[in-house]
N, C-alpha and C. Protein backbone atom coordinates (compact mmCIF):
# COMPACT_ATOMS: atom_id res chain seq x y z
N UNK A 1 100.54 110.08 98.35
CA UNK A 1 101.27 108.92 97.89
C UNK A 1 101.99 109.29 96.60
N UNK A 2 103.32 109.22 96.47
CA UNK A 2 104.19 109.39 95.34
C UNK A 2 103.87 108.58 94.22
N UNK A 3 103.90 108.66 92.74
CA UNK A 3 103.24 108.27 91.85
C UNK A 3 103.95 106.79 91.48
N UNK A 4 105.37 106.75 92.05
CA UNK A 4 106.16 105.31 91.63
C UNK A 4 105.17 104.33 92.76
N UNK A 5 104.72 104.88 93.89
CA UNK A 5 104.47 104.14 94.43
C UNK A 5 102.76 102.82 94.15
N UNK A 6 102.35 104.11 93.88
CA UNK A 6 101.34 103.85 93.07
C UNK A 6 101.18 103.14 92.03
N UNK A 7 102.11 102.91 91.17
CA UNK A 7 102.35 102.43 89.80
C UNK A 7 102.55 101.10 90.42
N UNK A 8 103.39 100.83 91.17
CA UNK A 8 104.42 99.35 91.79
C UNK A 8 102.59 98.26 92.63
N UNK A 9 101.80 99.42 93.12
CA UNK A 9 100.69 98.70 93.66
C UNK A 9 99.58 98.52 92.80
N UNK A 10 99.59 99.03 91.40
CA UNK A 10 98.12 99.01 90.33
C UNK A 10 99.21 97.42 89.70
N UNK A 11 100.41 97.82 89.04
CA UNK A 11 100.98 96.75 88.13
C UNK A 11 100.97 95.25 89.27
N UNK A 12 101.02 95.24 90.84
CA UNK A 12 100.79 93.83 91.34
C UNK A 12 99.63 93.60 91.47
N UNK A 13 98.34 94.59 91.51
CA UNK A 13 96.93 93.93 90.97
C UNK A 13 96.71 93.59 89.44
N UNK A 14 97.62 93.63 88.79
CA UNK A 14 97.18 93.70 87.16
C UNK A 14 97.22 92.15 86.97
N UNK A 15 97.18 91.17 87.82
CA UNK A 15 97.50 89.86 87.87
C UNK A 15 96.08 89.27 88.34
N UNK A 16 95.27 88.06 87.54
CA UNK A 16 93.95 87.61 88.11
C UNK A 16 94.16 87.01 89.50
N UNK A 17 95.31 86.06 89.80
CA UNK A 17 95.44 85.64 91.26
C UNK A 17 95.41 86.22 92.10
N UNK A 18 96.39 87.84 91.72
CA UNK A 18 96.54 88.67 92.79
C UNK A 18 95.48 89.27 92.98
N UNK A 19 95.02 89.48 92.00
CA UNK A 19 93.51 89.78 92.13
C UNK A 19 92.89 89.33 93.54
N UNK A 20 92.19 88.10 93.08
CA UNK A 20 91.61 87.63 93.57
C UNK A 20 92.20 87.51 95.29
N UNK A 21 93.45 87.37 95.39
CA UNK A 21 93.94 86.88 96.72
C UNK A 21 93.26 88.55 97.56
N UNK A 22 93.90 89.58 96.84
CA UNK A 22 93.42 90.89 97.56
C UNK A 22 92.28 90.96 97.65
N UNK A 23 90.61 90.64 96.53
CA UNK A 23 89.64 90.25 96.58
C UNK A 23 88.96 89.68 98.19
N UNK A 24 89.66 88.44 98.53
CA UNK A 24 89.41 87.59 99.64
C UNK A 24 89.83 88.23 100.58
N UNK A 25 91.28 88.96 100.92
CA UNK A 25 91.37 89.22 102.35
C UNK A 25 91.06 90.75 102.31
N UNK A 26 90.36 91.56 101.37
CA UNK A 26 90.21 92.79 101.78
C UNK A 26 89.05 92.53 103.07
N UNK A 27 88.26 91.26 102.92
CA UNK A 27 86.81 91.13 103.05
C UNK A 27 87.32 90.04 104.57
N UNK A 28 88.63 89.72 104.62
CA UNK A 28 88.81 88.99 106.04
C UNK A 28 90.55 88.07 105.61
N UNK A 29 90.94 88.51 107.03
CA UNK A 29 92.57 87.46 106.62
C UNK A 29 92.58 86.19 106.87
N UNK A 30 93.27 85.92 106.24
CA UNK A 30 93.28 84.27 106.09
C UNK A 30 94.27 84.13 105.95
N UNK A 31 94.73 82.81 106.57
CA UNK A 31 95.85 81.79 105.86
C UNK A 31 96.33 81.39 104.66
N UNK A 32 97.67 81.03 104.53
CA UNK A 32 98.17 80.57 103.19
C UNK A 32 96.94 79.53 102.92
N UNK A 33 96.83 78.11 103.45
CA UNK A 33 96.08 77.01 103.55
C UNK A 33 94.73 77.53 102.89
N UNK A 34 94.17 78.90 103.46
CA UNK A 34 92.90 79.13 103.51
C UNK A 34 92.48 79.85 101.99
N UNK A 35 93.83 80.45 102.10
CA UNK A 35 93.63 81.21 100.68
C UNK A 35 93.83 79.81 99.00
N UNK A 36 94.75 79.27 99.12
CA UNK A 36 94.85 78.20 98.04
C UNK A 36 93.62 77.41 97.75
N UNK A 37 92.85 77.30 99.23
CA UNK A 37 91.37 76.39 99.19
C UNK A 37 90.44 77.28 98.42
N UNK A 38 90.43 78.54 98.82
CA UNK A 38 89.39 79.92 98.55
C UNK A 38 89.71 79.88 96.77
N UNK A 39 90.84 79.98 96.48
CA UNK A 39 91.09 80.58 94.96
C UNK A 39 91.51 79.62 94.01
N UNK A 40 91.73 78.54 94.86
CA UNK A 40 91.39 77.14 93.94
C UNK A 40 93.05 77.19 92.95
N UNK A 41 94.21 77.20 93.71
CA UNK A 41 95.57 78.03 93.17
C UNK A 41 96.11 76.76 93.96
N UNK A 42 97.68 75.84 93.98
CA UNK A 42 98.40 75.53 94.74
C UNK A 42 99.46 76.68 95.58
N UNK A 43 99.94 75.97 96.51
CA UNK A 43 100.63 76.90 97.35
C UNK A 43 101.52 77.66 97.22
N UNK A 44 102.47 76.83 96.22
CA UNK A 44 103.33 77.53 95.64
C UNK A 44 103.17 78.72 94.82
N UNK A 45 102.39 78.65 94.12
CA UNK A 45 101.62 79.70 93.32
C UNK A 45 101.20 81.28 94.17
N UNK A 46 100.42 80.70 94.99
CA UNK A 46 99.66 81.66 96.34
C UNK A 46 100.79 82.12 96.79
N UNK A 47 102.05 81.63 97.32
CA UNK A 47 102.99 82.40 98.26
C UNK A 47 103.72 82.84 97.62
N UNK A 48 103.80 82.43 96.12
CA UNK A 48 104.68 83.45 95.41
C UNK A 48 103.92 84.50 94.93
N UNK A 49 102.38 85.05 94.63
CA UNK A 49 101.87 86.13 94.28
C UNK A 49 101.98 86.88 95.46
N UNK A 50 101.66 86.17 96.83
CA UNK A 50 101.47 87.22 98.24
C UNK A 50 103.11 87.87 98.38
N UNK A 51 103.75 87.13 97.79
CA UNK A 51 105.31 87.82 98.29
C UNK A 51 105.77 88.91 97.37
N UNK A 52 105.05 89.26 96.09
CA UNK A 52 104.87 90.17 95.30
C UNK A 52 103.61 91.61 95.79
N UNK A 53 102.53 91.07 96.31
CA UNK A 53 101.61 91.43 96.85
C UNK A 53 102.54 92.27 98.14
N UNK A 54 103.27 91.75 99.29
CA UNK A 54 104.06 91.93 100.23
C UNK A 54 105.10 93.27 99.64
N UNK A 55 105.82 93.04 98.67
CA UNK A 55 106.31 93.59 98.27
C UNK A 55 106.19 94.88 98.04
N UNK A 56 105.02 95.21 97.35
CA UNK A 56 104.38 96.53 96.88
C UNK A 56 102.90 97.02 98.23
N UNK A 57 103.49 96.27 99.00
CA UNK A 57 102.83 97.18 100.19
C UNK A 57 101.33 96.94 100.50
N UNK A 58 100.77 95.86 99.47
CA UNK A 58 99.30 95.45 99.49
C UNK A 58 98.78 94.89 101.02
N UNK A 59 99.56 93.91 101.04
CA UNK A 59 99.57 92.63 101.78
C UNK A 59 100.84 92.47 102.83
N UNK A 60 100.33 91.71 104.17
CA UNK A 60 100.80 91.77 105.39
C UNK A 60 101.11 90.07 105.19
N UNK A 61 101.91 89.70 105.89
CA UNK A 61 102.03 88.13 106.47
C UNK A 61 102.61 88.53 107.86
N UNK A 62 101.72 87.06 109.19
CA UNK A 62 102.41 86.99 109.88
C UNK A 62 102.31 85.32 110.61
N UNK A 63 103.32 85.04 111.01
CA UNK A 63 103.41 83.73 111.20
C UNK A 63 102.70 83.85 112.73
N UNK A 64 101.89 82.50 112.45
CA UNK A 64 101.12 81.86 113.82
C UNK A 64 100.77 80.70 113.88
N UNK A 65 102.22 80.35 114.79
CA UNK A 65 102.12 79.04 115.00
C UNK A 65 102.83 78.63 113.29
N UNK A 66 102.18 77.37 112.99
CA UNK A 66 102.86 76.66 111.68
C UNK A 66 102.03 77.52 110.77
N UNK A 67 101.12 77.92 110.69
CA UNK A 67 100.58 79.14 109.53
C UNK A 67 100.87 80.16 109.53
N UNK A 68 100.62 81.05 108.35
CA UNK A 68 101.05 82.28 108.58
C UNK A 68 99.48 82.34 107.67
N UNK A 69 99.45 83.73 108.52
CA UNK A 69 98.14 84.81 108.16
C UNK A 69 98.52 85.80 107.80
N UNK A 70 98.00 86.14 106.34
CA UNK A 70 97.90 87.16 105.71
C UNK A 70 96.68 88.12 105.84
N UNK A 71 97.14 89.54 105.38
CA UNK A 71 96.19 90.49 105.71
C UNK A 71 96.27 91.89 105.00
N UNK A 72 95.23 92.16 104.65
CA UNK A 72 95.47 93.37 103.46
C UNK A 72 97.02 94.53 104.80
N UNK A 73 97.61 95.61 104.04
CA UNK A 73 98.71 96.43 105.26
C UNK A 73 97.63 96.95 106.25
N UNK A 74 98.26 97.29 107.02
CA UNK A 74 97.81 98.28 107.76
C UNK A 74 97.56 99.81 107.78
N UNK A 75 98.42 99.49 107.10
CA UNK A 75 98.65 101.30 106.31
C UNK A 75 97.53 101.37 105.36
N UNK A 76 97.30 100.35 104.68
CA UNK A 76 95.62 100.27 103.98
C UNK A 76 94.34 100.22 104.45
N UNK A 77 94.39 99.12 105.98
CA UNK A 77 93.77 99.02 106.54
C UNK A 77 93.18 100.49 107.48
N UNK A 78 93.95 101.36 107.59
CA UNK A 78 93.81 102.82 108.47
C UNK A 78 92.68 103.79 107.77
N UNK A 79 92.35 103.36 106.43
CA UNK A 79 91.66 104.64 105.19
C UNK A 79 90.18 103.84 105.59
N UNK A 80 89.19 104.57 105.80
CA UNK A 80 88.35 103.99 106.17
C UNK A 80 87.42 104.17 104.63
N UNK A 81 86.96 102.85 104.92
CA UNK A 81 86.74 102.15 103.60
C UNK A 81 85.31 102.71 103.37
N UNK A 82 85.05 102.95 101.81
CA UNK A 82 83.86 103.29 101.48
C UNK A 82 82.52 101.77 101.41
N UNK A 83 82.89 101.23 101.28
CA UNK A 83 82.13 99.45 100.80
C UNK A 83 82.76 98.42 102.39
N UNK A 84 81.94 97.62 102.48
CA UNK A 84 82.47 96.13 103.20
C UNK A 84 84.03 95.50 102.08
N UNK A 85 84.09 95.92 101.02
CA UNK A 85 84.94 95.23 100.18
C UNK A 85 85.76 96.11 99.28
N UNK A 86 86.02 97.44 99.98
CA UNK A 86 86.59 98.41 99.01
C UNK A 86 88.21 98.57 100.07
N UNK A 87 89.02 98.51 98.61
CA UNK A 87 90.48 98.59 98.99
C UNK A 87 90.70 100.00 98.44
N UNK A 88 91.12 101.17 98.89
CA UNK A 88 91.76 102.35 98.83
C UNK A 88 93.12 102.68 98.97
N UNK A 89 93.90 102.67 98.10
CA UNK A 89 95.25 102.51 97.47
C UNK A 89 95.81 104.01 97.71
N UNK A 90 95.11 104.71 98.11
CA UNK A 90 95.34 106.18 97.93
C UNK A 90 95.08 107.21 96.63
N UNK A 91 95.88 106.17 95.78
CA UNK A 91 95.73 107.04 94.10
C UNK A 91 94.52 106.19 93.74
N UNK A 92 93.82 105.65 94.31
CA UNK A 92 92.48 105.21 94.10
C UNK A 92 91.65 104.17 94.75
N UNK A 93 90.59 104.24 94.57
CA UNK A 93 89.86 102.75 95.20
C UNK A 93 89.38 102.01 94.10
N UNK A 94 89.41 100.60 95.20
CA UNK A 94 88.73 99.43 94.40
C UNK A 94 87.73 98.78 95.08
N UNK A 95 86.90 98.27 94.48
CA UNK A 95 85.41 97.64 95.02
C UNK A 95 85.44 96.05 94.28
N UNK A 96 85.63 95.91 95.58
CA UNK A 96 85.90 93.97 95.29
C UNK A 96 84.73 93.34 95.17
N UNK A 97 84.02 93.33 94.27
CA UNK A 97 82.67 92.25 94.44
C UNK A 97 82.64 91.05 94.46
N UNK A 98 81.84 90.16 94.98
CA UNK A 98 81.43 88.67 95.57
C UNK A 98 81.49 87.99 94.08
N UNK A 99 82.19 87.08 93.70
CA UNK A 99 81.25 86.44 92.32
C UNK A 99 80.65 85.09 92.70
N UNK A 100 79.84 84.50 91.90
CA UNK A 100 78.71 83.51 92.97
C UNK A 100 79.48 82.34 93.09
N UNK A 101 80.26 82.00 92.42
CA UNK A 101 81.14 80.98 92.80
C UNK A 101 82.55 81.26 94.12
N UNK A 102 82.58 82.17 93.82
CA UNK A 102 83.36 82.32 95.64
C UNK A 102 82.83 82.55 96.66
N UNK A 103 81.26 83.07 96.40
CA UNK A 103 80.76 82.62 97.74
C UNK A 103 79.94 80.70 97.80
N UNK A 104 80.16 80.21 96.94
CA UNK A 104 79.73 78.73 97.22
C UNK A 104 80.24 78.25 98.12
C-alpha cells in the first residue's frame, strides 16, 4: 500500500464518529438507520462521516431496497483478521474493542 494512501485512511479514523462507525461495522454491517441508533449521532451527521469513510476506501455502501447497508471494503474485508474486531489497513492494524455502553 502506497504511503498517500495510507495517510488519507489513518487522517478519516482520526475522527471519534468515524471511529466509532468503523468500530461497529468492522464487527457486522449495518444500516444508515442502524448505525445513528448504535452511535447515538443523527443521520445527517452518520452519512456525512460514512461518505468520507467511503472516500478513503474504509467503508462500502449499498442500497437495499429504501436502506442502504454499509460495510467495512472488501478489499479490507480479504486480510484475514487477527481479532473478531481487528481492522487491517495494510500500513497497520486496529483492534476495535467493545465499550460497555455499546454493548447495552
Amino acid at each position: 500500500m502506497g504511503s498517500e494512501l495510507c495517510v488519507k485512511r489513518l487522517e478519516s479514523l482520526a475522527v471519534d464518529t468515524r471511529w466509532r462507525i468503523v468500530g461497529e461495522l468492522v464487527v457486522k454491517p449495518m444500516t444508515v438507520n442502524e448505525l445513528t441508533a448504535q452511535i447515538g449521532a443523527n443521520q445527517y451527521n452518520v452519512s456525512k462521516h460514512l461518505r468520507i469513510l467511503r472516500k478513503a476506501g474504509i467503508v462500502e455502501a449499498e442500497k437495499t431496497g429504501i436502506h442502504v447497508e454499509c460495510s467495512i471494503a472488501e478489499a479490507l474485508r480479504q486480510k484475514p483478521p487477527k481479532g473478531p474486531a481487528d481492522l487491517d489497513l495494510g500500513c497497520c492494524t486496529f483492534r476495535f474493542e467493545r465499550s460497555p455502553k455499546a454493548s447495552e
